[in-house]
Protein backbone atom coordinates (compact mmCIF):
# COMPACT_ATOMS: atom_id res chain seq x y z
CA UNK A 1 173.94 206.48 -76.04
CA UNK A 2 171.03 206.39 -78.25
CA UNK A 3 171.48 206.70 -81.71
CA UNK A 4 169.54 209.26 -84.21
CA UNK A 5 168.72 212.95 -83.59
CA UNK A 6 167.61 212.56 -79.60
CA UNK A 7 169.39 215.41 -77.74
CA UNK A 8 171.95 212.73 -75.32
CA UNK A 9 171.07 212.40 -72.01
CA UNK A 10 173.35 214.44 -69.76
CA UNK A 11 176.00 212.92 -67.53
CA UNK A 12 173.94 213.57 -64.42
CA UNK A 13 171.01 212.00 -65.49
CA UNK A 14 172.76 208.95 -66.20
CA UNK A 15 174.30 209.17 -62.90
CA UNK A 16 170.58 209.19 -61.60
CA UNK A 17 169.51 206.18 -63.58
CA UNK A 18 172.94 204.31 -62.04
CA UNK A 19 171.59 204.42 -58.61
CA UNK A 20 168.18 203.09 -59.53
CA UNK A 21 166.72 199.96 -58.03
CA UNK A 22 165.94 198.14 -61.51
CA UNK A 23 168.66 196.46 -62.16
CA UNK A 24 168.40 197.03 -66.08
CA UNK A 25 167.85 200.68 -65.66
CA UNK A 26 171.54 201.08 -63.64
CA UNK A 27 173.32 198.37 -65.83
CA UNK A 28 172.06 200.87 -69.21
CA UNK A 29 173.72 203.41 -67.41
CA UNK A 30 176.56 201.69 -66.58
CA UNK A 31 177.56 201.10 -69.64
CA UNK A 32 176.88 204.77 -71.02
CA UNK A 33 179.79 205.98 -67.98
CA UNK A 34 181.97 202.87 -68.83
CA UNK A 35 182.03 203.57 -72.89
CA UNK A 36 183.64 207.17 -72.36
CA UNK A 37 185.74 206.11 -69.19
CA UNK A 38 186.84 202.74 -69.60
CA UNK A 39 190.40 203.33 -71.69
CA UNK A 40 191.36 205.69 -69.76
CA UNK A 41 191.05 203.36 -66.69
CA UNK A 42 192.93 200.92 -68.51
CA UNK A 43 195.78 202.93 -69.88
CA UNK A 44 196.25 204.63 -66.18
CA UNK A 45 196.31 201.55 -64.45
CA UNK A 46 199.03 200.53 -67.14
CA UNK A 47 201.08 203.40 -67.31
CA UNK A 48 200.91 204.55 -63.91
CA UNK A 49 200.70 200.86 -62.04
CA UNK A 50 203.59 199.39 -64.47
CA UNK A 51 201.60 196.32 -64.31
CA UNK A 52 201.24 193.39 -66.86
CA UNK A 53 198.31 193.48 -69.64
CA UNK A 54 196.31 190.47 -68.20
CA UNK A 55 196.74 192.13 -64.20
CA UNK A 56 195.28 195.78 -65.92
CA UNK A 57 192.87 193.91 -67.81
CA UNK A 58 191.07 192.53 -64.08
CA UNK A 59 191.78 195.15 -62.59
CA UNK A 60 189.38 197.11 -65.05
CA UNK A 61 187.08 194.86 -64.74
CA UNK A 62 187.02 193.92 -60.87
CA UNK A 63 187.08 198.35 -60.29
CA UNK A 64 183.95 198.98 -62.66
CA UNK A 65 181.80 195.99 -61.25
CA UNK A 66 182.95 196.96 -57.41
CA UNK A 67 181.56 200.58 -58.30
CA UNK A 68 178.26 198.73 -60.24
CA UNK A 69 178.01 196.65 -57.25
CA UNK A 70 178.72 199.69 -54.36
CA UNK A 71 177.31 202.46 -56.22
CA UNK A 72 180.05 204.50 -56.48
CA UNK A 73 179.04 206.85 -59.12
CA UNK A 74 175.35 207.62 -57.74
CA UNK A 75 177.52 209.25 -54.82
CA UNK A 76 178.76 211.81 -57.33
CA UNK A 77 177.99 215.40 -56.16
CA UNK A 78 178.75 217.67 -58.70
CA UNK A 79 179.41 220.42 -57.08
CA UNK A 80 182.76 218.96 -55.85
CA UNK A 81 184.49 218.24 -58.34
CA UNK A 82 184.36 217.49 -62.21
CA UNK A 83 183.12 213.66 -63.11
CA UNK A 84 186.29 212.87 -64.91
CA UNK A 85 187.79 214.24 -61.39
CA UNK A 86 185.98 212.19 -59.30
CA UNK A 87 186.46 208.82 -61.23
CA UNK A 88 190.24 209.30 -60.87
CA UNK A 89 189.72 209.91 -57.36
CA UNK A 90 187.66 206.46 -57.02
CA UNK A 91 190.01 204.56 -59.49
CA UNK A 92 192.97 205.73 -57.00
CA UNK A 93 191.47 204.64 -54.06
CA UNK A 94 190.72 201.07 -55.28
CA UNK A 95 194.48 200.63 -56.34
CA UNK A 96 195.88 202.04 -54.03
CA UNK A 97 193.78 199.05 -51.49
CA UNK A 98 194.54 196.63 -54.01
CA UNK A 99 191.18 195.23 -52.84
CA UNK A 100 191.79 191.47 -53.53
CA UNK A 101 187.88 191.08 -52.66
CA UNK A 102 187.33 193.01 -55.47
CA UNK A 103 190.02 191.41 -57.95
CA UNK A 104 188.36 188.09 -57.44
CA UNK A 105 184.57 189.65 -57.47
CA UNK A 106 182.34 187.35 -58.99
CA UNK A 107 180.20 188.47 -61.61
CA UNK A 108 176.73 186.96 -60.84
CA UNK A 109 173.36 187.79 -60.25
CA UNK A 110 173.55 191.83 -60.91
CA UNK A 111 177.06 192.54 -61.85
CA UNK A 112 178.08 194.24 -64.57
CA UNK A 113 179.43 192.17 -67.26
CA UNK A 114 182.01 193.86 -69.52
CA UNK A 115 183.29 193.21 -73.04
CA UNK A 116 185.82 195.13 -73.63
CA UNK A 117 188.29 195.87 -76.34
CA UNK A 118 191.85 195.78 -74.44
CA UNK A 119 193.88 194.70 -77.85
CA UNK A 120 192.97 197.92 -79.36
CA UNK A 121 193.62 199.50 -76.13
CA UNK A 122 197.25 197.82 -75.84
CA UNK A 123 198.11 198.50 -79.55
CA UNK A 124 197.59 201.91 -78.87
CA UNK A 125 199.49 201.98 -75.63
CA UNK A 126 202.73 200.47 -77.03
CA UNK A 127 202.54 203.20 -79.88
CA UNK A 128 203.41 205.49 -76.90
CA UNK A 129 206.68 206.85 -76.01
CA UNK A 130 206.60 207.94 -72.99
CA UNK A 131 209.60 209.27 -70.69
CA UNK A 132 210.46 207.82 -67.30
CA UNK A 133 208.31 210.11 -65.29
CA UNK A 134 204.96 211.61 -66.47
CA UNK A 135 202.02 213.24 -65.56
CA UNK A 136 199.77 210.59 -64.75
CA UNK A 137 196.89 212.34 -64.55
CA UNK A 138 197.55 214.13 -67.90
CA UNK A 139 197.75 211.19 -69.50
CA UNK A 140 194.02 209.80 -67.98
CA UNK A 141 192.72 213.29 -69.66
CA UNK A 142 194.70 212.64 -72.88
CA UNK A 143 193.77 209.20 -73.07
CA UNK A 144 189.89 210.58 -71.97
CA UNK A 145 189.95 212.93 -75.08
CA UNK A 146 191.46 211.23 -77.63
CA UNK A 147 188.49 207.81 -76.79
CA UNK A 148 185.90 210.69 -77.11
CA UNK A 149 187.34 211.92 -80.48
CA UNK A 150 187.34 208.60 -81.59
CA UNK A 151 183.52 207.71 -80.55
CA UNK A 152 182.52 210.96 -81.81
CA UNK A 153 184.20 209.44 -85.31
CA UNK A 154 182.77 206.14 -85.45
CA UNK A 155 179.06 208.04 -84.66
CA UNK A 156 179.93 209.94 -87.92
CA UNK A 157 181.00 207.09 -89.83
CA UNK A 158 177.73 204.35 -88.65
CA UNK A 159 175.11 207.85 -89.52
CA UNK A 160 177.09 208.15 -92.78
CA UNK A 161 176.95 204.74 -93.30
CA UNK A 162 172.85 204.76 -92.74
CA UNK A 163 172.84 208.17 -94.67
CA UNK A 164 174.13 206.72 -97.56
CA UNK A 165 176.90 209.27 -97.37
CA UNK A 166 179.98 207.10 -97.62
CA UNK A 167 182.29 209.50 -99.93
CA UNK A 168 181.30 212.31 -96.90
CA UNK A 169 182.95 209.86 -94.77
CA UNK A 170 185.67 209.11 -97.43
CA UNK A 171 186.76 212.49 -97.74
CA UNK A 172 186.89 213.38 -94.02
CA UNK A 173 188.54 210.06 -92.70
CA UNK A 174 191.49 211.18 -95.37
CA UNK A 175 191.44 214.61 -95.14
CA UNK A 176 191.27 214.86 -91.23
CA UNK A 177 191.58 211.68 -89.29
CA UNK A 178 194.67 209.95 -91.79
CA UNK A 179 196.59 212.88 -92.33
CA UNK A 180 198.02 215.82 -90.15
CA UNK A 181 199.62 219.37 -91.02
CA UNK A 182 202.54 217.80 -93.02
CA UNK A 183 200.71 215.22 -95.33
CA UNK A 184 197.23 216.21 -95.40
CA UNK A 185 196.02 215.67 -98.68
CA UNK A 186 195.60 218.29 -101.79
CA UNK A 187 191.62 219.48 -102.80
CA UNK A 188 192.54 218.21 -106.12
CA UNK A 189 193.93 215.04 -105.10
CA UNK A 190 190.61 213.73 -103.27
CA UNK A 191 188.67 215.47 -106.62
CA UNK A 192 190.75 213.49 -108.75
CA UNK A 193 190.66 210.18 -106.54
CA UNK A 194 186.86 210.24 -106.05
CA UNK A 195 186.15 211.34 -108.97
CA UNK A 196 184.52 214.57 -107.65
CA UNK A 197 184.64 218.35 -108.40
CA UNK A 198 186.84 220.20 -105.90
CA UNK A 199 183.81 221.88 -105.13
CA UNK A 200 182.09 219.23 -104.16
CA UNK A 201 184.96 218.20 -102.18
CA UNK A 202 184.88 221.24 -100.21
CA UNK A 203 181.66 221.12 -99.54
CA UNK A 204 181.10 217.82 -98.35
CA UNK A 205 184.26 218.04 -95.64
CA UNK A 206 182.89 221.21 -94.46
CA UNK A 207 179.54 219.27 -93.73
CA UNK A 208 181.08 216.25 -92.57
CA UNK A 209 183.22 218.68 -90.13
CA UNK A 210 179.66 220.40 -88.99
CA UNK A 211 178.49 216.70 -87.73
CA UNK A 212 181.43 215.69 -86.56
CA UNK A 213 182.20 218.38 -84.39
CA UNK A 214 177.77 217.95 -83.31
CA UNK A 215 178.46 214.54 -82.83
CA UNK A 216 181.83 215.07 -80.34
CA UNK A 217 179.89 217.89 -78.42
CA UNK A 218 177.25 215.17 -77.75
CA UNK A 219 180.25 212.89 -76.21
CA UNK A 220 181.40 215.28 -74.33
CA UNK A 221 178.01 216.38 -72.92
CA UNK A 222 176.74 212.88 -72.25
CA UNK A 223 180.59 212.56 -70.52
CA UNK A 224 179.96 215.62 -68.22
CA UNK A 225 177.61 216.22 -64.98
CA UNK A 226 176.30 219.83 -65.52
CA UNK A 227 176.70 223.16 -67.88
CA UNK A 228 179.47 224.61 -66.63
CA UNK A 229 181.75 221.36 -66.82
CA UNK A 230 180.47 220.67 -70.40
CA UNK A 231 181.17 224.21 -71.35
CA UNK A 232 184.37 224.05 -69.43
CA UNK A 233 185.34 220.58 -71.09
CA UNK A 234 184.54 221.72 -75.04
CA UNK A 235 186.62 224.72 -74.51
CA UNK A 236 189.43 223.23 -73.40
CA UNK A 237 189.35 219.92 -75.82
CA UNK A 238 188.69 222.61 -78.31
CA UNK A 239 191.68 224.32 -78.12
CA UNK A 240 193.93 220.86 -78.57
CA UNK A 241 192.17 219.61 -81.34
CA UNK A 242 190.18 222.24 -83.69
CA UNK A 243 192.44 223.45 -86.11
């Protein structure tokens, strides 16, 4: 996703550019669909598959360059079902084939080459406790939201960063992303820690909040295929994680 104040391309346009004939064009957009979608993939096949790190980790890999290499997500008609809908619906169908063809794809010539973070991915999975039996397909949209959250929060951190804004940052990572309900930190605490008047404290989380929540309704939209999903999709992730 480009950086900066550009309005993000919607879902469907990307979608558009991943059926293109230039090879760099649908690779670009490859890798806008795989940045929101890929840890899900990873944790479902995990969770859901019960197989080992290293089999998860291919099979990741072999399902996004099968659906580079078939076109899988230029097929996407929107008016059938949600995008996050439909790549569950693909990801299915390749396990449930267990294509070897497409476990031992090769990547040459225009496959999609992936670098991936799966330690981060596998910390975060063994943090989980999960019972026995679960809703699999709560867990992709779980696993879907909180990855969006967290690009949304590294967008605000690298424009901070640029801004020059680090104690914006500062007091925001602490205040909301290191601390819930129970041990979220005093006004006069971060005032005192930073240095700052509690005023100033207020104000800059309240801004910080403003482009974060910007920044995450961005994700979401470049994430989504039309309107009514994105509206649909805020709403909802809303509710879960807006206090």
């Amino acid at each position: 996703m480009s950086g900066g104040d550009r309005f993000p391309t919607t879902r469907f346009t990307v979608l558009l550019r991943s059926g293109s004939k230039d090879t760099s064009v649908r690779r670009d957009a490859f890798e806008e669909i795989i940045s929101a979608y890929w840890k899900p993939v990873y944790k479902y096949i995990r969770l859901k598959w019960r197989v080992t790190r290293e089999e998860a980790e291919d099979l990741v890999q072999a399902f996004f360059a099968l659906a580079f290499e078939k076109g899988y997500f230029a097929r996407y008609e929107q008016e059938k079902a949600r995008f996050r809908t439909y790549i569950l619906r693909c990801l299915k169908g390749f396990l449930s084939k267990e294509n070897r063809n497409a476990r031992r794809l090769k990547r040459g010539g225009d496959a999609i080459h992936l670098s991936l973070d799966f330690e981060t991915a596998e910390g975060e999975i063994l943090e989980r406790n999960l019972a026995v039996d679960f809703d699999a397909d709560e867990i992709f949209y779980q696993e879907w939201v909180k990855h969006i959250l967290g690009l949304a929060a590294e967008d605000l951190r690298r424009k901070y960063d640029l801004a020059g804004k680090t104690v914006h940052w500062e007091i925001f990572k602490r205040y909301d992303l290191e601390s819930d309900d129970s041990d979220r930190p005093k006004y006069d605490d971060l005032a005192r820690q930073l240095e700052l008047p509690v005023t100033q404290v207020t104000n800059f989380l309240a801004a910080a909040r403003r482009e974060f929540r910007a920044l995450l309704l961005a994700r979401v939209r470049a994430a989504t295929n039309s309107e009514k999903e994105f509206v649909a999709e805020s709403e909802r992730l809303f509710k879960a994680v807006i206090r």
